[in-house]
Protein backbone atom coordinates (compact mmCIF):
# COMPACT_ATOMS: atom_id res chain seq x y z
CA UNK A 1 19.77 17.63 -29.08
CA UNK A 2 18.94 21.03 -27.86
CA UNK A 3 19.80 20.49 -24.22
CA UNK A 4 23.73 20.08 -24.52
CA UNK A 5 23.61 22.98 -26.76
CA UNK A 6 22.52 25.57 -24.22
CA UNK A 7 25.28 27.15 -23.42
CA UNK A 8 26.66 27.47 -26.54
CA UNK A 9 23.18 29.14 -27.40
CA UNK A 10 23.08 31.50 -24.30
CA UNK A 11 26.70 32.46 -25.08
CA UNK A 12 26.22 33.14 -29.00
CA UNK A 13 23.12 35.42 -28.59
CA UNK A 14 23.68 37.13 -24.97
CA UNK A 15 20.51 35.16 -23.25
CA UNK A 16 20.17 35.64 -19.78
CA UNK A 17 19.47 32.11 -17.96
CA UNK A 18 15.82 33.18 -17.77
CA UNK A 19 15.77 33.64 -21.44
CA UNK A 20 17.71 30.39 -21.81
CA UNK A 21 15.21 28.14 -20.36
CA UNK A 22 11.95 29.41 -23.01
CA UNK A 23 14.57 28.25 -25.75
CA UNK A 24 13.38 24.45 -24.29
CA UNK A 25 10.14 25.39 -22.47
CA UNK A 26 8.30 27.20 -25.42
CA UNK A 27 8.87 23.68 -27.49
CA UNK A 28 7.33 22.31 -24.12
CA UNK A 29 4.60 24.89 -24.11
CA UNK A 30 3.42 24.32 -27.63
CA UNK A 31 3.63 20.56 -27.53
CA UNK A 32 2.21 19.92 -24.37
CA UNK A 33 -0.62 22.46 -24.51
CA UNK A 34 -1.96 22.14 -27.77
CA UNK A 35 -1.71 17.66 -27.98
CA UNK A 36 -5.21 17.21 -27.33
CA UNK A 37 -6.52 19.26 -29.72
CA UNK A 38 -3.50 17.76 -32.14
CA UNK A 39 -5.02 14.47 -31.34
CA UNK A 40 -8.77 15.47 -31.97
CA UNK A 41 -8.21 17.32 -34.84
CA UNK A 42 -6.35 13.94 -36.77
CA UNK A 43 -9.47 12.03 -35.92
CA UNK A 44 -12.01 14.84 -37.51
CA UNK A 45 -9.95 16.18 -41.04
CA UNK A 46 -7.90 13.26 -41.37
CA UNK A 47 -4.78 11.71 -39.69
CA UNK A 48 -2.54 11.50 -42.91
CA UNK A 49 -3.43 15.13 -43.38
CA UNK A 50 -2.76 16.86 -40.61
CA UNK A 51 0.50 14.28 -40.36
CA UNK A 52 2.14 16.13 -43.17
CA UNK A 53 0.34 19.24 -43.01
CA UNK A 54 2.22 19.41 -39.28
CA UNK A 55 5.49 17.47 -40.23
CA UNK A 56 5.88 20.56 -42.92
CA UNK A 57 5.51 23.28 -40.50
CA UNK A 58 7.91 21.29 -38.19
CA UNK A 59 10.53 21.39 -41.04
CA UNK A 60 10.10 24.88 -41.69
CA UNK A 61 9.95 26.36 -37.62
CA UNK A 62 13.67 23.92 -37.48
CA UNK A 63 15.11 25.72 -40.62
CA UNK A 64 14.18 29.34 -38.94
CA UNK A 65 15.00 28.37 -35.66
CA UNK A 66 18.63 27.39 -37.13
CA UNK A 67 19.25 30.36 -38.98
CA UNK A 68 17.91 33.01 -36.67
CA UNK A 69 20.22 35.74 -34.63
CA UNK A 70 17.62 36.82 -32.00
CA UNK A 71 16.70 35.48 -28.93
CA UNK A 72 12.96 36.19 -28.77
CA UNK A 73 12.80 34.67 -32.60
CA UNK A 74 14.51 31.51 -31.39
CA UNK A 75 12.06 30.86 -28.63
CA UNK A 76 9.18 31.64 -31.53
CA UNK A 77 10.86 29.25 -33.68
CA UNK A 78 10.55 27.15 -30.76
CA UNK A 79 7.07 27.21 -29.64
CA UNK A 80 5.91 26.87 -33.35
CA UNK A 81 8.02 23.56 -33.55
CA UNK A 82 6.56 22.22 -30.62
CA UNK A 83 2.78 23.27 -32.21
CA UNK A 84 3.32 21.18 -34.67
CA UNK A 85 4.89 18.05 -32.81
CA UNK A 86 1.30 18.18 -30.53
CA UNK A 87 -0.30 17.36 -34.15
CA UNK A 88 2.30 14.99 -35.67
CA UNK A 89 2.73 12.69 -32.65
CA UNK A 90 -0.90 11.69 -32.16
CA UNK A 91 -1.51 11.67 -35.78
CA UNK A 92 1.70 9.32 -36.32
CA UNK A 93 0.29 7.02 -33.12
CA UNK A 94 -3.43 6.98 -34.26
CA UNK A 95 -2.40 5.90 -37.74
CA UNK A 96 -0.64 2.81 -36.85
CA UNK A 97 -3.54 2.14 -34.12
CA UNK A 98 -6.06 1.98 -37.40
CA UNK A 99 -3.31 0.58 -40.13
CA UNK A 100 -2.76 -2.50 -37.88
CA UNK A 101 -5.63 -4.27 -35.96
CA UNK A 102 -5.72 -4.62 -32.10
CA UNK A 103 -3.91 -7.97 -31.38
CA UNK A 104 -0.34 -9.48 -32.47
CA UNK A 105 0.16 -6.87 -35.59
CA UNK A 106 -0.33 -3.81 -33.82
CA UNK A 107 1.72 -4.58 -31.02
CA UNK A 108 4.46 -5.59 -33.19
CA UNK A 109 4.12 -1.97 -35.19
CA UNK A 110 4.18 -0.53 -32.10
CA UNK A 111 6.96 -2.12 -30.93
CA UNK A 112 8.79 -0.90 -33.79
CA UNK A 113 7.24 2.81 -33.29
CA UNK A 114 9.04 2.50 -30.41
CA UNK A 115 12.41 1.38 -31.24
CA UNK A 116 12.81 4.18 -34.03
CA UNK A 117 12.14 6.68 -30.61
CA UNK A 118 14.50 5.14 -28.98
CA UNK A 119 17.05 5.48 -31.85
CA UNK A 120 16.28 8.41 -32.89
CA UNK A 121 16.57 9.76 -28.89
CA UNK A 122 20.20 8.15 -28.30
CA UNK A 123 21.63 9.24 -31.98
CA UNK A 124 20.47 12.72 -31.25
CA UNK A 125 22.49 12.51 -27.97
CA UNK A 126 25.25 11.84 -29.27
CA UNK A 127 24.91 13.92 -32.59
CA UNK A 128 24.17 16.69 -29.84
CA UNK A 129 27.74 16.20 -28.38
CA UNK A 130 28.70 16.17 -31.83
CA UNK A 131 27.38 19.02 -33.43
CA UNK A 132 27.72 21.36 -30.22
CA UNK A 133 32.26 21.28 -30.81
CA UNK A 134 30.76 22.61 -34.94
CA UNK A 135 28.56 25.22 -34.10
CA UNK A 136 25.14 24.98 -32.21
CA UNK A 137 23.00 25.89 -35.14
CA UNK A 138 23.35 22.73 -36.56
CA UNK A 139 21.80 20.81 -33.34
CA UNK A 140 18.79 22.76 -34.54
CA UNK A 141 19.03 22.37 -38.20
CA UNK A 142 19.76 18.22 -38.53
CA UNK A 143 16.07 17.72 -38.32
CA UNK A 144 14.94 19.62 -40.97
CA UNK A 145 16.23 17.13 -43.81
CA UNK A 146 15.33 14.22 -41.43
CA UNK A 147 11.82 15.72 -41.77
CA UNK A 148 11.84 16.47 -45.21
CA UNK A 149 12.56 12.52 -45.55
CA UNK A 150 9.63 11.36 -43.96
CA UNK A 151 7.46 14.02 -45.42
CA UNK A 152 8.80 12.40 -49.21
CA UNK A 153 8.08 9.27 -47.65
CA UNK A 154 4.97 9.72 -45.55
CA UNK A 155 3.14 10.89 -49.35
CA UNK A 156 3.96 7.74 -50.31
CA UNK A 157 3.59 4.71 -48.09
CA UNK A 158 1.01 6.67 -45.94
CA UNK A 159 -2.45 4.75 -47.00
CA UNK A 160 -5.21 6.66 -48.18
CA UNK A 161 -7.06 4.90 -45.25
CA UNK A 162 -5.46 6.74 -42.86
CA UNK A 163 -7.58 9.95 -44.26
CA UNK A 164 -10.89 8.82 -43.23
CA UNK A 165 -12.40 11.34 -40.80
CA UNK A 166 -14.80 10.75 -37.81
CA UNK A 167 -18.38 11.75 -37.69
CA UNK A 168 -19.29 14.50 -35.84
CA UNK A 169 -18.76 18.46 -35.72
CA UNK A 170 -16.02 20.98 -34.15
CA UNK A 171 -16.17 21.40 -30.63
CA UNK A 172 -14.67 25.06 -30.85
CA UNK A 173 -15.67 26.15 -26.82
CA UNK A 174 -14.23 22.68 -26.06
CA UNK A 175 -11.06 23.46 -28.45
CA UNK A 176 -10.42 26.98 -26.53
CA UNK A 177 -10.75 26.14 -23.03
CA UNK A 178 -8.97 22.77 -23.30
CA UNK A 179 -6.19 24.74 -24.98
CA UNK A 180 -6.15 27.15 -22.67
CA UNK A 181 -5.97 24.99 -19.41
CA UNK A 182 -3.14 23.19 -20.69
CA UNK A 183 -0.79 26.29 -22.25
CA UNK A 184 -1.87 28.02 -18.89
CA UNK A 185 -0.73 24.68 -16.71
CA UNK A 186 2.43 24.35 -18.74
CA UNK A 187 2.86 27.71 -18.19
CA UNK A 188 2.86 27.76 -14.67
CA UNK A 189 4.75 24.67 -13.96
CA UNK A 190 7.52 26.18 -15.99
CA UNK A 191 7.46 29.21 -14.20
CA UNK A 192 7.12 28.27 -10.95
CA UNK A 193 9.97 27.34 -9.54
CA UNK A 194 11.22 30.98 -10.74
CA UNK A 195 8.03 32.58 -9.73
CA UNK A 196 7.58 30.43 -6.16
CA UNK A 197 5.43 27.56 -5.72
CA UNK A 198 3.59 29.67 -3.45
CA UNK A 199 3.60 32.99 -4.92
CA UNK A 200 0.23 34.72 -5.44
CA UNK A 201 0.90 34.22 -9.13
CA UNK A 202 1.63 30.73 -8.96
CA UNK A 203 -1.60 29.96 -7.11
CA UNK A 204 -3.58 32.19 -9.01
CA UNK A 205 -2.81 30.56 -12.28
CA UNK A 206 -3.48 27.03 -10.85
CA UNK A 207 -6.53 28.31 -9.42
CA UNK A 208 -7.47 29.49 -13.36
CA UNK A 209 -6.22 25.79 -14.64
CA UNK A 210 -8.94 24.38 -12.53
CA UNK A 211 -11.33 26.76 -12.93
CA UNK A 212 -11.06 26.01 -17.45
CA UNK A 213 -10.45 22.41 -17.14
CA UNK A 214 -14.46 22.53 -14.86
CA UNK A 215 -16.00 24.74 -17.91
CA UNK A 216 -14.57 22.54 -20.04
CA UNK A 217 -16.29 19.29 -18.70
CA UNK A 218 -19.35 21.38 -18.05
CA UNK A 219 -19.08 22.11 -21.85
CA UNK A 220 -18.09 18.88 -22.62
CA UNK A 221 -21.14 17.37 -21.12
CA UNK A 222 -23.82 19.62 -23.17
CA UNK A 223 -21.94 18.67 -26.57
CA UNK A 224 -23.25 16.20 -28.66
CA UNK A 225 -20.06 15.95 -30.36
CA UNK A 226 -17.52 16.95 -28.01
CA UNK A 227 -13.74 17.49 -28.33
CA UNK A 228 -12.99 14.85 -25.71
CA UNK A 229 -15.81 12.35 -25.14
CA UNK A 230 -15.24 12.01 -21.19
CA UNK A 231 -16.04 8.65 -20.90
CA UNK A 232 -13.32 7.50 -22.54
CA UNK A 233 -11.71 7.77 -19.35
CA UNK A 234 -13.74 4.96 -18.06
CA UNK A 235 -11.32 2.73 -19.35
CA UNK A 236 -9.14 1.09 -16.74
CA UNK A 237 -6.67 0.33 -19.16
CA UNK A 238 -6.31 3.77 -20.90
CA UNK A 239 -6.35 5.57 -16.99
CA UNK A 240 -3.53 3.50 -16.38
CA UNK A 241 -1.87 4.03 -19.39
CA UNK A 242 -1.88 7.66 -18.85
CA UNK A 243 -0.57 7.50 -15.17
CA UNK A 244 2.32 5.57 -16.11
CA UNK A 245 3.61 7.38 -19.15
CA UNK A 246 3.14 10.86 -16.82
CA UNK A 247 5.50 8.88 -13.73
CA UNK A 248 7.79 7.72 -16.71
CA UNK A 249 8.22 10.52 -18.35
CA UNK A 250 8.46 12.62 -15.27
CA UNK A 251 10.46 11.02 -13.24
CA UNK A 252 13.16 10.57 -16.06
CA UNK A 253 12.88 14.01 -17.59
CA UNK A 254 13.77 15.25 -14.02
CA UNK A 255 16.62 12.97 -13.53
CA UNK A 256 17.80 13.89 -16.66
CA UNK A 257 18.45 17.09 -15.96
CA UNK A 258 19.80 16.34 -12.57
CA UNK A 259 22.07 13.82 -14.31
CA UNK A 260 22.88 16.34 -17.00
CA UNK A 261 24.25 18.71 -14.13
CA UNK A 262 26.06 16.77 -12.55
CA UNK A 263 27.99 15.15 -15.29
CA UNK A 264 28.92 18.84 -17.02
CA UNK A 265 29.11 20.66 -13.94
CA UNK A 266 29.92 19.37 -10.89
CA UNK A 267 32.13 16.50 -12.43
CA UNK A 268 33.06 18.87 -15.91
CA UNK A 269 32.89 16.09 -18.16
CA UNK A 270 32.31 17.42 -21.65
CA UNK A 271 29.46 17.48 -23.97
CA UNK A 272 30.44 14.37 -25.80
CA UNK A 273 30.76 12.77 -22.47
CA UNK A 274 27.97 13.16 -20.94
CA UNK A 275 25.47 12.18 -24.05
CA UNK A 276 27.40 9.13 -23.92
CA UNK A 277 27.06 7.81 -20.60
CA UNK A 278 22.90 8.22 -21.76
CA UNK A 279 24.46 6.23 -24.64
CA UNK A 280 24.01 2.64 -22.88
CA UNK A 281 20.05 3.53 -22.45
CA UNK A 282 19.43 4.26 -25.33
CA UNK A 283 20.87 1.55 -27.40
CA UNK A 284 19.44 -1.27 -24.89
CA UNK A 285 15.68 0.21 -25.85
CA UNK A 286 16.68 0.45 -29.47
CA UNK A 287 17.82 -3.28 -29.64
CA UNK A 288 15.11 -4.69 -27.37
CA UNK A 289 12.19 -3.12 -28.54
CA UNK A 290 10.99 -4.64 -31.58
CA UNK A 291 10.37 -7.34 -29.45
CA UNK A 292 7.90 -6.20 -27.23
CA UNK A 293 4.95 -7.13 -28.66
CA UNK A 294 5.89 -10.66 -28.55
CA UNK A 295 6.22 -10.53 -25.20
CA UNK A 296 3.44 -8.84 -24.78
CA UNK A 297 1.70 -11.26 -26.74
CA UNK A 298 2.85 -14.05 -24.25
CA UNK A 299 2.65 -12.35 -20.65
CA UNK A 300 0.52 -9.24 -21.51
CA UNK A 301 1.49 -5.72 -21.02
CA UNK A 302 0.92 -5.18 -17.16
CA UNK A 303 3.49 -7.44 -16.51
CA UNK A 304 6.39 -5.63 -18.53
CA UNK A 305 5.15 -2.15 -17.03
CA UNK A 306 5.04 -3.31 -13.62
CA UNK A 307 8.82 -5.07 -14.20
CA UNK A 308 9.59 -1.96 -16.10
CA UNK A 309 8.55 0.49 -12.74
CA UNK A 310 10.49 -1.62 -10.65
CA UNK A 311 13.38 -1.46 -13.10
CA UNK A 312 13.05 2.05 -12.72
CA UNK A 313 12.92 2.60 -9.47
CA UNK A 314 16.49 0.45 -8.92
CA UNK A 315 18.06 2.57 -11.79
CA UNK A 316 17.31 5.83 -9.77
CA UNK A 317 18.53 3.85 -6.42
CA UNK A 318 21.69 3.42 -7.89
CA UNK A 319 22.65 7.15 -8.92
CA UNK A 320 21.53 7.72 -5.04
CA UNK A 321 25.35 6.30 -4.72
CA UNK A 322 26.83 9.37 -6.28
CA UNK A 323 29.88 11.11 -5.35
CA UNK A 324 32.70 13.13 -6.83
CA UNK A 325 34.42 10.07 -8.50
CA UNK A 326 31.44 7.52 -9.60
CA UNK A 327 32.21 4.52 -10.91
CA UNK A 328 31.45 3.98 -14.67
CA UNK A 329 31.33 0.08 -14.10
CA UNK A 330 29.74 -0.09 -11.19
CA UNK A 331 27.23 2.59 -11.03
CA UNK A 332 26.97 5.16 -14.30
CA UNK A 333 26.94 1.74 -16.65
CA UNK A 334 24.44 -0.58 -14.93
CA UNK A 335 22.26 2.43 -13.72
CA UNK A 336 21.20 3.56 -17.26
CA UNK A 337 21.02 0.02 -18.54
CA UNK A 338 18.46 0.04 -15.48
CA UNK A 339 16.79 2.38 -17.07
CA UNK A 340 17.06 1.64 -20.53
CA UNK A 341 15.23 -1.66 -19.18
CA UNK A 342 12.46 0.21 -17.61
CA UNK A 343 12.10 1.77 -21.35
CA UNK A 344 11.92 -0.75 -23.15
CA UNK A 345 9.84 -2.97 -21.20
CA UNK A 346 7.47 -0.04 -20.63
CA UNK A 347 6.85 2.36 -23.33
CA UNK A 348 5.40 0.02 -26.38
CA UNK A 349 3.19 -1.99 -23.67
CA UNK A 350 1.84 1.43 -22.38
CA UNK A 351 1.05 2.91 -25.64
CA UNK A 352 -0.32 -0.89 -26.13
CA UNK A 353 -2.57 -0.48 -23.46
CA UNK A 354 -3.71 3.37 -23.99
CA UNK A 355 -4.85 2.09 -27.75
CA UNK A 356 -6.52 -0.76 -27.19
CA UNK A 357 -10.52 -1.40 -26.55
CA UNK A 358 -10.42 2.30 -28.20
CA UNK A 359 -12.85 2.77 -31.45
CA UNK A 360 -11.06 3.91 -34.51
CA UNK A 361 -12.73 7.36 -34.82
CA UNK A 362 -11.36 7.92 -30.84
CA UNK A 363 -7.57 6.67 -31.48
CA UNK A 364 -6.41 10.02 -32.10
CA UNK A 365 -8.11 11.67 -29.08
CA UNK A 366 -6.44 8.21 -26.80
CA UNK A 367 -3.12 8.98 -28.44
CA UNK A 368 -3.56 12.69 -27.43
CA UNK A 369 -4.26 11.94 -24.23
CA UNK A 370 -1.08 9.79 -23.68
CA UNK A 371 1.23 12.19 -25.33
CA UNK A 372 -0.17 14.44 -23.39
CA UNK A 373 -0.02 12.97 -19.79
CA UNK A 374 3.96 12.42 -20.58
CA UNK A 375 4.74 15.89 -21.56
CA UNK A 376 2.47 17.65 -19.04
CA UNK A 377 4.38 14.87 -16.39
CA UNK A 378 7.60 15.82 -17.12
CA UNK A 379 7.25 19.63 -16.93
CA UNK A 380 5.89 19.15 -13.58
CA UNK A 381 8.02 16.80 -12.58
CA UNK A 382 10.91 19.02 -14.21
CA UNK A 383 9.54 22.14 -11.96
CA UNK A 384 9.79 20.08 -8.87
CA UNK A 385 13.26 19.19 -9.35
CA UNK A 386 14.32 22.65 -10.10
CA UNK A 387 13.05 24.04 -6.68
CA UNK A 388 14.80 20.79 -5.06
CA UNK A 389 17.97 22.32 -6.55
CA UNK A 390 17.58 25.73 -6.27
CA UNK A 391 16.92 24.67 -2.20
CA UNK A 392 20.67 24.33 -2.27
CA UNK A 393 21.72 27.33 -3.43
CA UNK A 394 23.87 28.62 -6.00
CA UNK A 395 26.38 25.80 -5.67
CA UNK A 396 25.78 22.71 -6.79
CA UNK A 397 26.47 19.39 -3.73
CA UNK A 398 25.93 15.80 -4.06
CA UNK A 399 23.49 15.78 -1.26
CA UNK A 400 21.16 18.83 -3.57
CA UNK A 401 21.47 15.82 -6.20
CA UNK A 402 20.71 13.22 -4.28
CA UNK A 403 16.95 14.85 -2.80
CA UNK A 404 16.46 15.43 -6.54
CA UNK A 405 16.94 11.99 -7.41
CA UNK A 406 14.74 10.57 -4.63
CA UNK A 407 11.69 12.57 -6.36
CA UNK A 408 12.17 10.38 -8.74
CA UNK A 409 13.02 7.49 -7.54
CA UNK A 410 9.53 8.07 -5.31
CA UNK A 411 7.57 8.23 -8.56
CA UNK A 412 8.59 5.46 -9.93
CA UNK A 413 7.39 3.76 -6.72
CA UNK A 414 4.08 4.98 -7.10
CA UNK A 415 4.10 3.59 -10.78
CA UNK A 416 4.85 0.12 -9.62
CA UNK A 417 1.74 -0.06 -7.56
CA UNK A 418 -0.26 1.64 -10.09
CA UNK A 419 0.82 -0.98 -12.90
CA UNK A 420 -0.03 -3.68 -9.78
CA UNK A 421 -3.65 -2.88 -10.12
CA UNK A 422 -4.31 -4.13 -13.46
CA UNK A 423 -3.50 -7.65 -12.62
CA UNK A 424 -7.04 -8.06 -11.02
CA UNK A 425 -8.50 -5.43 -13.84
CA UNK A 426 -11.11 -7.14 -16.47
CA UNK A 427 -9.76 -7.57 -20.00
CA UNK A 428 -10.78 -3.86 -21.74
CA UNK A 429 -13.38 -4.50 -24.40
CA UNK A 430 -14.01 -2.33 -27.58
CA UNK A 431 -16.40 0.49 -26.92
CA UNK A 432 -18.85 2.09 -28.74
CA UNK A 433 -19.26 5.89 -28.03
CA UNK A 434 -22.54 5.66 -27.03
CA UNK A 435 -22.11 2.60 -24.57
CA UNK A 436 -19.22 3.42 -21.83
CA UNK A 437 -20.34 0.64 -19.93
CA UNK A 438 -18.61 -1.75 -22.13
CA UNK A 439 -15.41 -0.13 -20.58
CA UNK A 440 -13.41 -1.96 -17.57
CA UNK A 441 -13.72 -0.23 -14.44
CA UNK A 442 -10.72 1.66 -12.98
């Protein structure tokens, strides 16, 4: 909901666009940094725990980010919200992955797991629209009681179950640099296209990313109970998983915003208008999903994803047709049903795949990884977009758009033939944390 509300925000509190952009990037920067460790910690003190523990906090940073009158506390507010998302969304995934065995049941919960996303991610839209002509504080307040509704209800339908904690100890060198690498890469994607791609303090920073992420599987490796058990990763299935949330999430992330910009200002539509013409996505995944783990059941998820790429990819090809008076039946319409296709057909059979052949006492640290790979995905993607635009200058052309759309539209591509290669991969079999073999080969 945040994004439509921007410039009511900058204008209320005097933010300079620099400013303006921490308001979504230190949610980014929280959430994306800190998800693996989120993930890890659910499996070691308990996913129903940390679930409300971090669904709390969440309620709490969206009540103070709604009432504040400062800038800098705003973007706080912000970052602390997004801290405790990268705990409550791998704790929420990992406790349907254990509530609900592998097979027909847990493809069917996370079908549904899905389709609440989706609903939840086209009513906030439009509530963003909404809310934005009443006053923008209340784009950042509706959550709080949607929170505190879960949190009533989480306490009680939650099963105890779900508090059962993995063996092992607390990988605190493992915690820090892991941590690190990822605020400091989230960091520097953000910044970048501000900063230059190849500024001396761009480079520098990526040359520090790769220089934690190598302690950290150096450290990883001498553990005997480390944060992330590495090969995890030998799972085909999970790799792929990972890949094609990142390209999804990426690629759509960026053409959001390109869409978003060219809706409100190069065409001037209005708030209301432009969440809406997201509107047709949205409902299409909400409707659809709940049935994706039947057919996942019957054709198997690498299938829908590599349908769901291709879907993609057309969606972007269409908006390539832009110009100053688009078409809302020929192009806007069928272009985000496109995507609300890809959506559907992909996001429950990838979080399908990540899960699956995972041990119980690892689901949190799989579901960590996936959130991760999306949110990390789109802020890059995101940067890459930006310096597309800002190649163009101050004003805005349909050409600018157009290159920025093609990034995506390349992306999505890629994910086709990465979702291609799991039609000759093995079937992924349940592996013990001692024995990687048992995992499918990339």
């Amino acid at each position: 909901m945040v994004g439509v509300a921007l410039p009511a925000i900058q204008h209320d509190l005097g933010l300079s666009t620099s400013s303006l952009q921490w308001v979504v990037s230190g949610y980014v920067l929280g959430y994306g940094g800190l998800l693996l460790l989120g993930g890890r910690t659910a499996d070691l003190l308990g996913r129903r725990r940390v679930f409300l523990v971090a669904l709390g906090v969440f309620a709490v940073a969206s009540l103070l980010g709604g009432l504040v009158d400062d800038g800098t506390l705003l973007i706080v507010a912000r970052f602390v919200k997004g801290v405790a998302a990268a705990f409550t969304a791998p704790a929420a995934l990992s406790i349907i992955t254990t509530t609900f065995p592998e097979g027909p049941e847990r493809n069917k919960a996370l079908s549904i797991f899905t389709a609440c996303g989706a609903s939840g991610y086209s009513l906030g839209l439009v509530l963003s629209g909404l809310l934005t002509e009443i006053g923008w504080r209340w784009t950042l307040l509706m959550p709080v009681p949607v929170a505190i509704i879960a949190l009533v209800a989480a306490l009680k339908v939650l099963p105890r179950s779900a508090e059962e904690r993995a063996e092992g100890g607390h990988d605190l060198i493992g915690a820090v640099l892991i941590t690190a690498s990822m605020l400091l890469l989230v960091f520097t994607v953000v910044q970048a296209p501000e900063a230059g791609w190849t500024s001396l303090r761009t480079i520098g920073s990526l040359v520090a990313v790769v220089a934690l992420l190598g302690l950290f599987v150096l450290a990883e490796l001498r553990m005997k109970h480390p944060l992330v058990r590495l090969g995890i990763l030998r799972s085909g299935s999970l790799v792929r998983a990972n890949l094609g949330l990142l390209i999804l999430m990426g690629s759509y992330v960026a053409f959001q915003f390109v869409a978003m910009q060219y809706f409100q200002n190069l065409l001037g539509w209005s708030a209301l208008g432009t969440a809406l013409a997201f509107l047709p996505a949205g409902l299409l995944v909400a409707i659809t999903s709940t049935k994706m783990g039947d057919f996942a059941d019957r054709f198997g998820t690498t299938k829908l994803t590599i349908i769901g790429a291709a879907a993609l990819a057309g969606g972007y090809a269409m908006f390539l047709g832009i110009d100053e008076r688009p078409s809302l039946g020929g192009l806007v319409i069928p272009g985000m049903l496109l995507l609300g296709i890809a959506f559907a057909l992909s996001f429950a059979p990838l979080n399908i795949q990540a899960t699956n052949g995972v041990n119980d006492d690892e689901q949190g640290l799989a579901s960590g990884l996936l959130n991760t790979s999306g949110q990390v995905g789109g802020a890059i993607v995101l940067a890459a977009v930006s310096a597309v635009l800002s190649s163009g200058g101050t004003t805005l052309s349909i050409d600018t758009l157009r290159s920025a759309i093609v990034v995506s539209l390349v992306l999505a591509l890629v994910g086709v033939a990465i979702s291609a290669t799991g039609l000759r991969a093995r079937k992924p079999v349940v592996a013990e944390p001692e024995d990687a073999k048992v995992f499918e080969t990339v």
